[in-house]
PDB file of N, CA and C in Angstrom:
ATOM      1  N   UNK A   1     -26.982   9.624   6.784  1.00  0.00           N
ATOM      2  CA  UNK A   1     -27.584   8.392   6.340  1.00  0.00           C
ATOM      3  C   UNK A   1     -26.514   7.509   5.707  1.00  0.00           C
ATOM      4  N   UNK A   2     -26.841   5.999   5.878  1.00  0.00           N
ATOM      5  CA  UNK A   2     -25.571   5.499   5.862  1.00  0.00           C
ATOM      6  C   UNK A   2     -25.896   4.924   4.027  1.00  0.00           C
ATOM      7  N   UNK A   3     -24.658   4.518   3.657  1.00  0.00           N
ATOM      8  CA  UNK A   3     -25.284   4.267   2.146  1.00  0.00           C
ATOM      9  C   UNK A   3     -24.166   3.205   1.756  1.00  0.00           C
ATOM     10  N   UNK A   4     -25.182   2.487   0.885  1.00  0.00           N
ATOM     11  CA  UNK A   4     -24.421   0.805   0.413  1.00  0.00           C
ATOM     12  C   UNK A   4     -22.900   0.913  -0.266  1.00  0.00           C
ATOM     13  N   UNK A   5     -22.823   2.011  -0.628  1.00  0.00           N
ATOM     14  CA  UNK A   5     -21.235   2.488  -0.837  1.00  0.00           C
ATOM     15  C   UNK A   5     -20.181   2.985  -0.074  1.00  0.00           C
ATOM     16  N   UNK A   6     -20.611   3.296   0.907  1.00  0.00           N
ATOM     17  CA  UNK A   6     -19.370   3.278   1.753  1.00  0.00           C
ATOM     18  C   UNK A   6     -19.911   1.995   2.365  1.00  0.00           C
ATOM     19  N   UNK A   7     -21.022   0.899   2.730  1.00  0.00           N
ATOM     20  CA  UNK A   7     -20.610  -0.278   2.971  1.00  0.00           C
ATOM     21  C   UNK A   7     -19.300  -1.093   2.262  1.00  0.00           C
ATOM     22  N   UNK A   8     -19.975  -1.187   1.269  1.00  0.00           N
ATOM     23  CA  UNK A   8     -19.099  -1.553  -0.178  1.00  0.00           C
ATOM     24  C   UNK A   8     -17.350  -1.129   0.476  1.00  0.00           C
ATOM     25  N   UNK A   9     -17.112  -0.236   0.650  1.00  0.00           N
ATOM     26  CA  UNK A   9     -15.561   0.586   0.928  1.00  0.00           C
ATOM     27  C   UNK A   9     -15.297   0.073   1.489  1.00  0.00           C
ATOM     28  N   UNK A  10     -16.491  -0.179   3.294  1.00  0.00           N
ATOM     29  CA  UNK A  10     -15.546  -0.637   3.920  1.00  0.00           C
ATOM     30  C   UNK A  10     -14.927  -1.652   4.014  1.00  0.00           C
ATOM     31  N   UNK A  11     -15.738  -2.926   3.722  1.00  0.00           N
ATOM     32  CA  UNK A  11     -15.224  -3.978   2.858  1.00  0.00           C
ATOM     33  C   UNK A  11     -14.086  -4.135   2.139  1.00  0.00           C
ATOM     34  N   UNK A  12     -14.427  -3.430   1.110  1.00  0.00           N
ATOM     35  CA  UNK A  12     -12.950  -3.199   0.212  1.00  0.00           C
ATOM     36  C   UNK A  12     -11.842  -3.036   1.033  1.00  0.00           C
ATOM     37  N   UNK A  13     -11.755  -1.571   1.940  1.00  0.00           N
ATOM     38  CA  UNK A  13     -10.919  -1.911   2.699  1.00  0.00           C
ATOM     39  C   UNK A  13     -10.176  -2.587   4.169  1.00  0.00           C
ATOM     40  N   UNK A  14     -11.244  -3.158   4.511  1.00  0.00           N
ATOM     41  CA  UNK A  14     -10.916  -4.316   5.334  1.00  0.00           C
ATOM     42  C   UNK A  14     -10.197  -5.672   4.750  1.00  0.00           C
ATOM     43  N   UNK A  15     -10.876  -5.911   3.242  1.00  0.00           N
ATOM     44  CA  UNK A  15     -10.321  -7.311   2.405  1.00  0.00           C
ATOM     45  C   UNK A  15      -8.348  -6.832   2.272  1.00  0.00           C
ATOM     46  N   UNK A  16      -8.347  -5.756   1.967  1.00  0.00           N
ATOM     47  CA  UNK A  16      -6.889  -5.123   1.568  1.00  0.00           C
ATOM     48  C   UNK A  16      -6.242  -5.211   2.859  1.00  0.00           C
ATOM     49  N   UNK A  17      -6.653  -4.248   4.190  1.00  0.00           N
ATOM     50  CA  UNK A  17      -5.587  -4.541   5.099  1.00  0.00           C
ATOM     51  C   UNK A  17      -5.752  -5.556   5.774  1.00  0.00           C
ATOM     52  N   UNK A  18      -6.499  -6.663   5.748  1.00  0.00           N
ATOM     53  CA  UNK A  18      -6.620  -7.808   6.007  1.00  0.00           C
ATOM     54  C   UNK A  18      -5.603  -8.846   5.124  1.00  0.00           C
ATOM     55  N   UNK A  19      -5.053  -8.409   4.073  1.00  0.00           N
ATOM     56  CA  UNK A  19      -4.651  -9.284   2.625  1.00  0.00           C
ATOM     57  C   UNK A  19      -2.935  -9.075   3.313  1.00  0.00           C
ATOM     58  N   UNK A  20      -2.487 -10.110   3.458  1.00  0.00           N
ATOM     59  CA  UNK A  20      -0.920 -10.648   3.406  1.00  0.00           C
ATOM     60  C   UNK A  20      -0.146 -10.366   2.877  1.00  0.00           C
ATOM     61  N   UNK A  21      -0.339 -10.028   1.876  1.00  0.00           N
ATOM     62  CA  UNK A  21       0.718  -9.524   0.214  1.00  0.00           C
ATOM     63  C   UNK A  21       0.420  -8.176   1.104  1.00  0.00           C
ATOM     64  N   UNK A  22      -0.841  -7.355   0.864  1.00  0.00           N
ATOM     65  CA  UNK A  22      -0.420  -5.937   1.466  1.00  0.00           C
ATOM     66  C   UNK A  22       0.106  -5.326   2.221  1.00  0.00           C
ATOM     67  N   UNK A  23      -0.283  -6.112   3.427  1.00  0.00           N
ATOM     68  CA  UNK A  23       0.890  -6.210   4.686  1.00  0.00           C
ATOM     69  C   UNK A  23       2.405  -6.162   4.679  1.00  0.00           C
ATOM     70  N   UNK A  24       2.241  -7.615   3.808  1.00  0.00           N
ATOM     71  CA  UNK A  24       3.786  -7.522   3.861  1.00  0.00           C
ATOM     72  C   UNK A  24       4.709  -6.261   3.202  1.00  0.00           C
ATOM     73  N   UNK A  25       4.071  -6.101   2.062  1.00  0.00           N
ATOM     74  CA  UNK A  25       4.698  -4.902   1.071  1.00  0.00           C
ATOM     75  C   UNK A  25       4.334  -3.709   1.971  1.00  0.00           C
ATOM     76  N   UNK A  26       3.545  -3.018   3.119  1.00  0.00           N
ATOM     77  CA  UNK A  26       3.505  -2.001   3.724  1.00  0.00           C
ATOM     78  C   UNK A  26       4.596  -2.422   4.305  1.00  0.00           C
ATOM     79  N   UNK A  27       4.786  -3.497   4.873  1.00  0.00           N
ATOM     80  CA  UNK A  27       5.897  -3.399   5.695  1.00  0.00           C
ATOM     81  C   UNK A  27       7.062  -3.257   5.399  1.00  0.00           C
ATOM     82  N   UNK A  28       6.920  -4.024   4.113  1.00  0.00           N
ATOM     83  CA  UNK A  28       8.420  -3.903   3.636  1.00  0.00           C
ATOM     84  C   UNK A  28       9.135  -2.310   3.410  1.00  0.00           C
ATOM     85  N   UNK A  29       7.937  -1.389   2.713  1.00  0.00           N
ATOM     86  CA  UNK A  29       8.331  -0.171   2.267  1.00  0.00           C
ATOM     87  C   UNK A  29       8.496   0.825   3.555  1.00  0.00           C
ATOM     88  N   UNK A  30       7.601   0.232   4.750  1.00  0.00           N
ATOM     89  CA  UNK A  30       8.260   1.262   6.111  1.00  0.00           C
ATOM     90  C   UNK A  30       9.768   1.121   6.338  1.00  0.00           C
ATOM     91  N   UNK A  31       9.944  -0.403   6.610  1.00  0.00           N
ATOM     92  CA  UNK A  31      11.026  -0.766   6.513  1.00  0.00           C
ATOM     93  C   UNK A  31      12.461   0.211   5.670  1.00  0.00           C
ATOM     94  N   UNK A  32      12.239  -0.201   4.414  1.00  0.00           N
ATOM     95  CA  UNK A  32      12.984   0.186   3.420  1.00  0.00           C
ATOM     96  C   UNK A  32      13.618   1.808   4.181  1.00  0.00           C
ATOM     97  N   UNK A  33      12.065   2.621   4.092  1.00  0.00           N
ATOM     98  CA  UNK A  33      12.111   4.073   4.163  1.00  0.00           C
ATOM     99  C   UNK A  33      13.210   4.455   5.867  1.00  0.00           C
ATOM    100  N   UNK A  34      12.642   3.490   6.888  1.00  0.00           N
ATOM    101  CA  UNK A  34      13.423   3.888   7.981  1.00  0.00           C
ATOM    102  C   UNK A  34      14.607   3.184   7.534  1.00  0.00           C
ATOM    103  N   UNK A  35      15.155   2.272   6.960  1.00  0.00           N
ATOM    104  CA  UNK A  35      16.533   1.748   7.091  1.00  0.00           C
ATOM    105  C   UNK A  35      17.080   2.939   5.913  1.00  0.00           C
ATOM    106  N   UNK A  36      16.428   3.682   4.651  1.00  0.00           N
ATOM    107  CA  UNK A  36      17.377   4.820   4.639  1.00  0.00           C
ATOM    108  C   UNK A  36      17.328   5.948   5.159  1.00  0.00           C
ATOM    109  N   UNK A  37      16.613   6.370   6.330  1.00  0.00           N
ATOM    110  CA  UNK A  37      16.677   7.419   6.719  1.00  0.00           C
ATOM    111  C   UNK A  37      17.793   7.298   8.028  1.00  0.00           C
ATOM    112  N   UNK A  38      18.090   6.112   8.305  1.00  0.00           N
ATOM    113  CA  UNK A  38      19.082   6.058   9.653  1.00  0.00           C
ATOM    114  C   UNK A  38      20.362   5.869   9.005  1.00  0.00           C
ATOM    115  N   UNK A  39      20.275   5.376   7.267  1.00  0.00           N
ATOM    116  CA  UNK A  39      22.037   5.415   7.242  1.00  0.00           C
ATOM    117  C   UNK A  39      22.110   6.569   6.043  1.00  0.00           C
ATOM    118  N   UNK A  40      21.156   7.137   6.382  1.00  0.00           N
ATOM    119  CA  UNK A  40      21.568   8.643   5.471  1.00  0.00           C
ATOM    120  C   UNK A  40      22.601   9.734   6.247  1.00  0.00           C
ATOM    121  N   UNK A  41      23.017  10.481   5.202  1.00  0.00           N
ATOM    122  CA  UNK A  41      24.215  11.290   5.682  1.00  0.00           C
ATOM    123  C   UNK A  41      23.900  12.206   6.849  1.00  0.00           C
ATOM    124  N   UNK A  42      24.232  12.108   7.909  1.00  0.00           N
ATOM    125  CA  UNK A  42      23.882  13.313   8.462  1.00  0.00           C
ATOM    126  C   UNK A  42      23.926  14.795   8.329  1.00  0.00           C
ATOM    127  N   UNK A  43      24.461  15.042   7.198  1.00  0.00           N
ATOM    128  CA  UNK A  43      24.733  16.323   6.899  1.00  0.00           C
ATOM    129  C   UNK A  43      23.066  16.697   5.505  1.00  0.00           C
ATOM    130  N   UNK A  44      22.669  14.944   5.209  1.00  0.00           N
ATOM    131  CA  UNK A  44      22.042  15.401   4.128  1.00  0.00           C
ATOM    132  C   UNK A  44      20.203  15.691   4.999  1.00  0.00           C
ATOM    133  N   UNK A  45      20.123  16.524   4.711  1.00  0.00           N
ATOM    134  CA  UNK A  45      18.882  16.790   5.758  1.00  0.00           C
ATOM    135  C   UNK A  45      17.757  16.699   4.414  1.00  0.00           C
ATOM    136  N   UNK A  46      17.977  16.552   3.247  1.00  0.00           N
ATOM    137  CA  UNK A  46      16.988  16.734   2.462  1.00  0.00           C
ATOM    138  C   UNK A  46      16.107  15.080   2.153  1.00  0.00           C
ATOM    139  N   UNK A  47      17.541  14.122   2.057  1.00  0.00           N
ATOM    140  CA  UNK A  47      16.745  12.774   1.898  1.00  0.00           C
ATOM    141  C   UNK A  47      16.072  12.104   3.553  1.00  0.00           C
ATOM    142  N   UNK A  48      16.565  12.685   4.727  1.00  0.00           N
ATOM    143  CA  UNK A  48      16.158  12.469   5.767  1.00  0.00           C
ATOM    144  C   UNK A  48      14.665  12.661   5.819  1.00  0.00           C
ATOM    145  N   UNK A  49      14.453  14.153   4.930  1.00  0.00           N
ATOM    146  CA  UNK A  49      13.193  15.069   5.377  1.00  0.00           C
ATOM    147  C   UNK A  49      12.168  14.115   4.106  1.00  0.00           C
ATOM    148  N   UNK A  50      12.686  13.521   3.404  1.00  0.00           N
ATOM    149  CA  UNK A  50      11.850  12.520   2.120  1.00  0.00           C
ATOM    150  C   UNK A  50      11.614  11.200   2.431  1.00  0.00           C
ATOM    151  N   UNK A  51      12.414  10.551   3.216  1.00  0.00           N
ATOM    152  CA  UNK A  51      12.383   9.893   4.263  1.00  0.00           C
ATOM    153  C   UNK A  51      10.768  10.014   5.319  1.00  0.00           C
ATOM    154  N   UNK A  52      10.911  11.006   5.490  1.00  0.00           N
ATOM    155  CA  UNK A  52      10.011  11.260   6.983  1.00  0.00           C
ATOM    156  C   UNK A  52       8.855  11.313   5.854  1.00  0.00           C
ATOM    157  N   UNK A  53       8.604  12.551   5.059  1.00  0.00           N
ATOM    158  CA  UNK A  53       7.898  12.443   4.150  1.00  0.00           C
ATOM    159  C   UNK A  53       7.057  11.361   3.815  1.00  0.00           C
ATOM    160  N   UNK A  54       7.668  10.374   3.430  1.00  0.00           N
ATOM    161  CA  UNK A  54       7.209   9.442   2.894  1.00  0.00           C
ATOM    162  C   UNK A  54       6.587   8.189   3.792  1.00  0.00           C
ATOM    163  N   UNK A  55       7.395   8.166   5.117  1.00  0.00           N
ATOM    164  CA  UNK A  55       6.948   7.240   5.700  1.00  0.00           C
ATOM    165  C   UNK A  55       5.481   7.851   6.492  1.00  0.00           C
ATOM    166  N   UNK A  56       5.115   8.896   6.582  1.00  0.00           N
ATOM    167  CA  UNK A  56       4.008  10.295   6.791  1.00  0.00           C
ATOM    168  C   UNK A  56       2.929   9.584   5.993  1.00  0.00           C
ATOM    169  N   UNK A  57       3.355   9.670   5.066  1.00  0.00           N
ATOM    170  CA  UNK A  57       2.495   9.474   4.002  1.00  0.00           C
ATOM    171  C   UNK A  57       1.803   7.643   3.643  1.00  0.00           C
ATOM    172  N   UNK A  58       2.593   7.362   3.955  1.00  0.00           N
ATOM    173  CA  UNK A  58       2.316   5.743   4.162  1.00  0.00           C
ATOM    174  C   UNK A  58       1.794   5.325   5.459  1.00  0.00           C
ATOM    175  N   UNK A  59       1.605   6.118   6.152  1.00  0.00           N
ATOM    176  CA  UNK A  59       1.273   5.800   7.715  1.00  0.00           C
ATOM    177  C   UNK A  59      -0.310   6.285   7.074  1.00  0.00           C
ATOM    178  N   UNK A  60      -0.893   7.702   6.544  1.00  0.00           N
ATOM    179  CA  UNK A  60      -2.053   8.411   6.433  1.00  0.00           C
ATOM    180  C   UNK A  60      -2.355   7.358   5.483  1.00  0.00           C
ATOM    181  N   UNK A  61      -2.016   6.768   4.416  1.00  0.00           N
ATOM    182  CA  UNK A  61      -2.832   5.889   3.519  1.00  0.00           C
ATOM    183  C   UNK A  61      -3.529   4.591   4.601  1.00  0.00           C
ATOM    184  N   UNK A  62      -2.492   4.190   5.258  1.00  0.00           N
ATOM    185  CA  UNK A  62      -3.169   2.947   6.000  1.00  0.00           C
ATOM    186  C   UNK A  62      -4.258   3.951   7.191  1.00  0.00           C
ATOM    187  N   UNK A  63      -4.023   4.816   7.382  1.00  0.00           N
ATOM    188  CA  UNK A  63      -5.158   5.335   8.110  1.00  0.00           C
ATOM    189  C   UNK A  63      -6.152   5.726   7.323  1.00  0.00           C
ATOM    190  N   UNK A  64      -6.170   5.866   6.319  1.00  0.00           N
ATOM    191  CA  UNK A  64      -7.465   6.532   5.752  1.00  0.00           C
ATOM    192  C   UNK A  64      -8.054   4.789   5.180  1.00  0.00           C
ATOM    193  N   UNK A  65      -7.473   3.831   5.259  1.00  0.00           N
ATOM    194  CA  UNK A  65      -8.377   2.746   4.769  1.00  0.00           C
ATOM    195  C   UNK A  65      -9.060   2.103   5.951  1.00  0.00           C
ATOM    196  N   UNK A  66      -8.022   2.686   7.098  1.00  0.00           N
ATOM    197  CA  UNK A  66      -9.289   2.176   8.425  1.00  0.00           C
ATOM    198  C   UNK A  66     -10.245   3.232   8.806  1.00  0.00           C
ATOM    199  N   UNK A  67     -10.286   4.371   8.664  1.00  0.00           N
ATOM    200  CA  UNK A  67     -11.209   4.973   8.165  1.00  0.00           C
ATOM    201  C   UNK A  67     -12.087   4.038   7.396  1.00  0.00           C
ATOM    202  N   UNK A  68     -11.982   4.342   6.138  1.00  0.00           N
ATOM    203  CA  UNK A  68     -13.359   3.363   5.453  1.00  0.00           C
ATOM    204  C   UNK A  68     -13.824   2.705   6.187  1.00  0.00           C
ATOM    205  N   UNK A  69     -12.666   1.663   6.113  1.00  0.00           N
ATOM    206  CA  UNK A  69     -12.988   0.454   7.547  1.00  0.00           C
ATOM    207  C   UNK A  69     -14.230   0.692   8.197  1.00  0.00           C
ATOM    208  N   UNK A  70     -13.564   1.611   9.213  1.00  0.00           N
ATOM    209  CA  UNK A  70     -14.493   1.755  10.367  1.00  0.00           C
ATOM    210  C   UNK A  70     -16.333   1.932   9.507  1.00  0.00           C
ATOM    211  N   UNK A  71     -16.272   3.503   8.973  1.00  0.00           N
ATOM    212  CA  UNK A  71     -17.407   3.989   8.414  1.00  0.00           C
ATOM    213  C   UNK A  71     -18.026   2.797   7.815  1.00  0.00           C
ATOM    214  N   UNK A  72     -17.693   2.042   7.227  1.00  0.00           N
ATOM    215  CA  UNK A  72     -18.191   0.960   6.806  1.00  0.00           C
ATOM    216  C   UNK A  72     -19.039  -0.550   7.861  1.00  0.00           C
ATOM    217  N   UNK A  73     -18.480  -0.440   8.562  1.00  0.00           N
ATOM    218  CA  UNK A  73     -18.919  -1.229   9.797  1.00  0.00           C
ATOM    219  C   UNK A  73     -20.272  -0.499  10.516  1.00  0.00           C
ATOM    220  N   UNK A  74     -20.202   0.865  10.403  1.00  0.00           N
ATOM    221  CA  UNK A  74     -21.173   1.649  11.052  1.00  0.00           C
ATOM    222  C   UNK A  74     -22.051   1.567  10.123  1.00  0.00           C
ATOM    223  N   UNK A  75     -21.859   1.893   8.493  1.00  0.00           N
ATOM    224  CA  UNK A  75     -22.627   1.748   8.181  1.00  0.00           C
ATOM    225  C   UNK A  75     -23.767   0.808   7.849  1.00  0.00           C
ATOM    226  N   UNK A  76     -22.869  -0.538   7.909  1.00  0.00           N
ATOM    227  CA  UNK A  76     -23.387  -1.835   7.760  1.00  0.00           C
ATOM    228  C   UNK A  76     -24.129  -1.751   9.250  1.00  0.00           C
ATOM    229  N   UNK A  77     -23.605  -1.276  10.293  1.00  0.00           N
ATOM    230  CA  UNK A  77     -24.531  -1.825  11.402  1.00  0.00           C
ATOM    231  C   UNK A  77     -26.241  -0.809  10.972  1.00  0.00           C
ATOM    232  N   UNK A  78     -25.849   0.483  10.714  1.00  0.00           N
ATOM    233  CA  UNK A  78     -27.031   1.229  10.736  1.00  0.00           C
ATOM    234  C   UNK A  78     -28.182   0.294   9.508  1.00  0.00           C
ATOM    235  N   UNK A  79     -28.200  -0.482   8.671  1.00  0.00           N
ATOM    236  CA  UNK A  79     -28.722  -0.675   7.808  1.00  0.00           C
ATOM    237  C   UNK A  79     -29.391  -2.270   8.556  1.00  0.00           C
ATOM    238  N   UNK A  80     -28.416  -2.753   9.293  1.00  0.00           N
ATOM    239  CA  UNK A  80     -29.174  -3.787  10.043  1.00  0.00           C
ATOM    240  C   UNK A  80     -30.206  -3.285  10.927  1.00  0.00           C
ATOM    241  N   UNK A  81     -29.627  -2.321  11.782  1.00  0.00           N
ATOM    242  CA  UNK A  81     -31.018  -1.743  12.623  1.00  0.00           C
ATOM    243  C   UNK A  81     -32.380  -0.854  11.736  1.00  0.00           C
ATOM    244  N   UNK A  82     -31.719  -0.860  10.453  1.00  0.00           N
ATOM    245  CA  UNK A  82     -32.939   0.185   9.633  1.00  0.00           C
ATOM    246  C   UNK A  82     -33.584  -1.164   9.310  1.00  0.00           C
ATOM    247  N   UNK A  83     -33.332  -2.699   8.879  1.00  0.00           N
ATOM    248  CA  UNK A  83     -34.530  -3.826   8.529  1.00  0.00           C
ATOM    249  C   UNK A  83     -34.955  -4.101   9.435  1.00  0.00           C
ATOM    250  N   UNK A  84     -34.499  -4.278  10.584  1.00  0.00           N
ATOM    251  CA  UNK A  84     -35.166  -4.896  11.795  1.00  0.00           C
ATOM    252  C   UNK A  84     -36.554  -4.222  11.894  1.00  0.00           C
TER     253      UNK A  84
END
């Protein structure tokens, strides 16, 4: 059953990855993370692997807000077909 709070979410997160400032600053920090993982030492395998790490991890945050996203759209649709 769908419920006005994850409507609410998905919203929330549609307004965020929809928002310019967020964008840009995701981008900037992929950025950042691959430009030091290509002029890191090749011998240093540990900031490479923090590197990967991190850009991992910044990839799953923007996926888990389209997640919401999505669930949120479904849920908003199920609540239109529940007034009708």
């Amino acid at each position: 059953m769908a419920t006005q709070a994850e409507v609410d979410q998905g919203r929330e997160a549609e307004l965020l990855l929809s928002n310019p400032t967020y964008q840009s600053a995701w981008s900037d920090i992929r950025d950042d993370l691959t430009r030091d993982w290509r002029k890191s030492d090749p011998g240093d395998q540990d900031a490479r692997e923090r590197c990967y790490v991190a850009i991992t991890l910044l990839d799953k945050l923007q996926d888990k807000f389209g997640e919401y996203m999505n669930a949120g759209r479904l849920a908003s649709d199920v609540f239109d077909k529940e007034r009708r």
